[in-house]
Each structure stands twice: as C-alpha cells, then as structure tokens.
C-alpha atoms as a PDB file:
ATOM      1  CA  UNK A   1     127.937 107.917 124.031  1.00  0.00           C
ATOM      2  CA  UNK A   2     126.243 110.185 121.218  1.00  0.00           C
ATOM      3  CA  UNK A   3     122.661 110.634 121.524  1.00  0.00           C
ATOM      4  CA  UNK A   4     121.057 109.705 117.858  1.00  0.00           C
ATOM      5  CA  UNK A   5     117.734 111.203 116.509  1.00  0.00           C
ATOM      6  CA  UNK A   6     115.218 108.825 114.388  1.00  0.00           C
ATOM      7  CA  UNK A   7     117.210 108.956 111.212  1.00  0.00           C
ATOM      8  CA  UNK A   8     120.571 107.747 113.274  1.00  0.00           C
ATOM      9  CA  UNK A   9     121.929 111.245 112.993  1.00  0.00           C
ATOM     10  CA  UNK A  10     123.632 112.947 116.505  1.00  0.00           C
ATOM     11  CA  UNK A  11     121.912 116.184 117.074  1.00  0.00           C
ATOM     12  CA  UNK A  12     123.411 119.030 118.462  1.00  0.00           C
ATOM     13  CA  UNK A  13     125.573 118.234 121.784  1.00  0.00           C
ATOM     14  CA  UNK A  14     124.286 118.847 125.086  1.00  0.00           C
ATOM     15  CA  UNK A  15     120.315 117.939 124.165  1.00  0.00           C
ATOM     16  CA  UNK A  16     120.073 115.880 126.962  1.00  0.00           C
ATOM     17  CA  UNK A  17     120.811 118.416 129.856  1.00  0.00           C
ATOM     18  CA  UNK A  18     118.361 120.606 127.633  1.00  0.00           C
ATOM     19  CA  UNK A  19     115.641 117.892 127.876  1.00  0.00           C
ATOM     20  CA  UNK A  20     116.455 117.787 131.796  1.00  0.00           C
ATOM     21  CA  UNK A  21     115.699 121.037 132.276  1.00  0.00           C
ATOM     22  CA  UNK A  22     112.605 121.867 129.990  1.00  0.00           C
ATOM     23  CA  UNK A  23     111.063 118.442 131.770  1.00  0.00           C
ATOM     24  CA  UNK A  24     111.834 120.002 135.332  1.00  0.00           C
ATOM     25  CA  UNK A  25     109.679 122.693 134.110  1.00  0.00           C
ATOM     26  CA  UNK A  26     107.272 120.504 132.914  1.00  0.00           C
ATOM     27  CA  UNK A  27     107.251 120.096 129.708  1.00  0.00           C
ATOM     28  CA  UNK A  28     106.547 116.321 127.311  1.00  0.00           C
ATOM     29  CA  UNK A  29     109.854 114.231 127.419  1.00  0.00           C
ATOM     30  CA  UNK A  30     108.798 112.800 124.426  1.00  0.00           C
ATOM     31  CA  UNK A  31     107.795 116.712 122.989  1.00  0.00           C
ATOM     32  CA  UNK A  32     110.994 117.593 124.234  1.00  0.00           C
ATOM     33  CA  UNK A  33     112.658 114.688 122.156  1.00  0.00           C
ATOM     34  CA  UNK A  34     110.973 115.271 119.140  1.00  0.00           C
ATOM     35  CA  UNK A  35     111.435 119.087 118.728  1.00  0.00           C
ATOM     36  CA  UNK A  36     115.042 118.531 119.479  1.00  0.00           C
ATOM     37  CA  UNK A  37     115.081 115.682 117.061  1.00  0.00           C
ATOM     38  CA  UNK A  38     116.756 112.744 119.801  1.00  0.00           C
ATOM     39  CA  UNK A  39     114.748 109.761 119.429  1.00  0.00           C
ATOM     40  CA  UNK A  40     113.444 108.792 123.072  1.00  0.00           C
ATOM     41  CA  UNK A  41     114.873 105.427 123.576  1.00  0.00           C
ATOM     42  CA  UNK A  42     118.301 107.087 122.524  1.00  0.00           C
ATOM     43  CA  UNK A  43     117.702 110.085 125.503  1.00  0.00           C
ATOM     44  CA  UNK A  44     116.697 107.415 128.445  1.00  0.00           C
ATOM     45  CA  UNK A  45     119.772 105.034 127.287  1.00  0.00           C
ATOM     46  CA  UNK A  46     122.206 108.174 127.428  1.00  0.00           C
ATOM     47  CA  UNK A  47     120.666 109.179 131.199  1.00  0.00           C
ATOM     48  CA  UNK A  48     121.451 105.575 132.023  1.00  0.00           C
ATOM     49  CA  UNK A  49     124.679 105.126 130.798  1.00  0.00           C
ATOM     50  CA  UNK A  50     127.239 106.037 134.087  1.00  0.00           C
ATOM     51  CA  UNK A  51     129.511 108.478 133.382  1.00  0.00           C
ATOM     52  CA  UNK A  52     133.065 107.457 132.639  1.00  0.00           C
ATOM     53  CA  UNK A  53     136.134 108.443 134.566  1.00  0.00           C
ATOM     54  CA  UNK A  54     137.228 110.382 131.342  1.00  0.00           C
ATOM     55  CA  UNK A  55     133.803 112.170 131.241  1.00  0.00           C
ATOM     56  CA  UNK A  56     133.929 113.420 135.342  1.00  0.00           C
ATOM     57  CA  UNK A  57     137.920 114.689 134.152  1.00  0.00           C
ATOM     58  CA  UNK A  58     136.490 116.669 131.191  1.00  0.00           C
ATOM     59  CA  UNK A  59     133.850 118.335 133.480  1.00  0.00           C
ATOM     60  CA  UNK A  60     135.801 118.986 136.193  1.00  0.00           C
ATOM     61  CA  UNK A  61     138.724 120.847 134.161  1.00  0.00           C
ATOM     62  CA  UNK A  62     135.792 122.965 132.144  1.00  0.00           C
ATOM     63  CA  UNK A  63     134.570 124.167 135.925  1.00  0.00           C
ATOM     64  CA  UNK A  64     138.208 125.054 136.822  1.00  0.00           C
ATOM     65  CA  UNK A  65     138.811 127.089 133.912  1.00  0.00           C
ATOM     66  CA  UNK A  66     135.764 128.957 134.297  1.00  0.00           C
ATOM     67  CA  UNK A  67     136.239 129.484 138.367  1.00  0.00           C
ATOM     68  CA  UNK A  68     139.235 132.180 138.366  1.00  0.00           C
ATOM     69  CA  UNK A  69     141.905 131.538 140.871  1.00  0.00           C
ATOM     70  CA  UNK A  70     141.963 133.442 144.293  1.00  0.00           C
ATOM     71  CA  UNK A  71     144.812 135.866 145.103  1.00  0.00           C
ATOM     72  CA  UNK A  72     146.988 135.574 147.721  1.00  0.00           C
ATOM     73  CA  UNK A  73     146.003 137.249 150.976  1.00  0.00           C
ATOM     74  CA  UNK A  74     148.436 140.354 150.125  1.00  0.00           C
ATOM     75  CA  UNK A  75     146.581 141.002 147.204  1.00  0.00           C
ATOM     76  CA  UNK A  76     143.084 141.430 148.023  1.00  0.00           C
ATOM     77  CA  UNK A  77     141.681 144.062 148.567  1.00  0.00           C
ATOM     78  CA  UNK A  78     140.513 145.507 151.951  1.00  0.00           C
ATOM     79  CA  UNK A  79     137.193 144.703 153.349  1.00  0.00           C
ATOM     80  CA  UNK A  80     136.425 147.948 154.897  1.00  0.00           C
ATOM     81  CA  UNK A  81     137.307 150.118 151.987  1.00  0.00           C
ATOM     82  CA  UNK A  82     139.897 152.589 154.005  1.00  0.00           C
ATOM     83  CA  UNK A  83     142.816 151.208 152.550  1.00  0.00           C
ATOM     84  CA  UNK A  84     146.041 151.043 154.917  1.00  0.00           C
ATOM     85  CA  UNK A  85     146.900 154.306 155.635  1.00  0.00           C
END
C-alpha cells in the first residue's frame, strides 16, 4: 500500500520507517508527516496494514543480498595469524 500526502500524491518511498525513527527520537508525528509531505491518517493506516507474504519475501531477499556468503572452512583464514607452516 502507497502512503499518499494531502494532495493524493505518494511521496518518496520508505517515509514511513523515516517517521519511525525521527518519532523514536522524539520528534511530532504529525511534524514528521507534514515536512515529509504524508498526510497522517495515510502514515497510521500504512503502520496498520499487516505485511503481506510478498512484502516479508522482498525483505528477506534484499537482507540476503546484502549479507555476503561464508566460505567454506578451508578457506578462511587462520585465527591466530601464523599461517600453517
């Protein structure tokens, strides 16, 4: 669901998580809202809204692209540092 500001226009994506976190650090929802130009009703409706199967897939294959895959055990390299001679 797309987030609309007061003229029915979406703003940028990802103003909600934005508004999360400046209100954690105590800012006005509704200053939030307004600077970012979401209309308030629109922000609560979007927290409420559960997230969809699709949504959870989406997130979850952004994290594993960003978390780089482990080698194998006979690739890392040694703990100590003196190699294996």
């Amino acid at each position: 669901m797309l987030l609309k500001n007061a003229n029915g226009v979406p703003p940028s994506t990802g103003a909600t998580p934005v508004i999360d976190r400046l209100v954690d650090a105590g800012a006005p929802v509704d200053r939030c809202c307004r600077i970012l130009g979401v209309a308030r009703q629109n922000h609560y409706k979007h927290k409420r809204t559960p997230t969809t199967p699709r949504q959870l897939r989406r997130e979850w294959l952004t994290v594993a692209e960003l978390v780089p895959a482990r080698p194998p055990p006979s690739v890392q390299a040694d703990p100590t540092g003196l190699g294996t001679c």
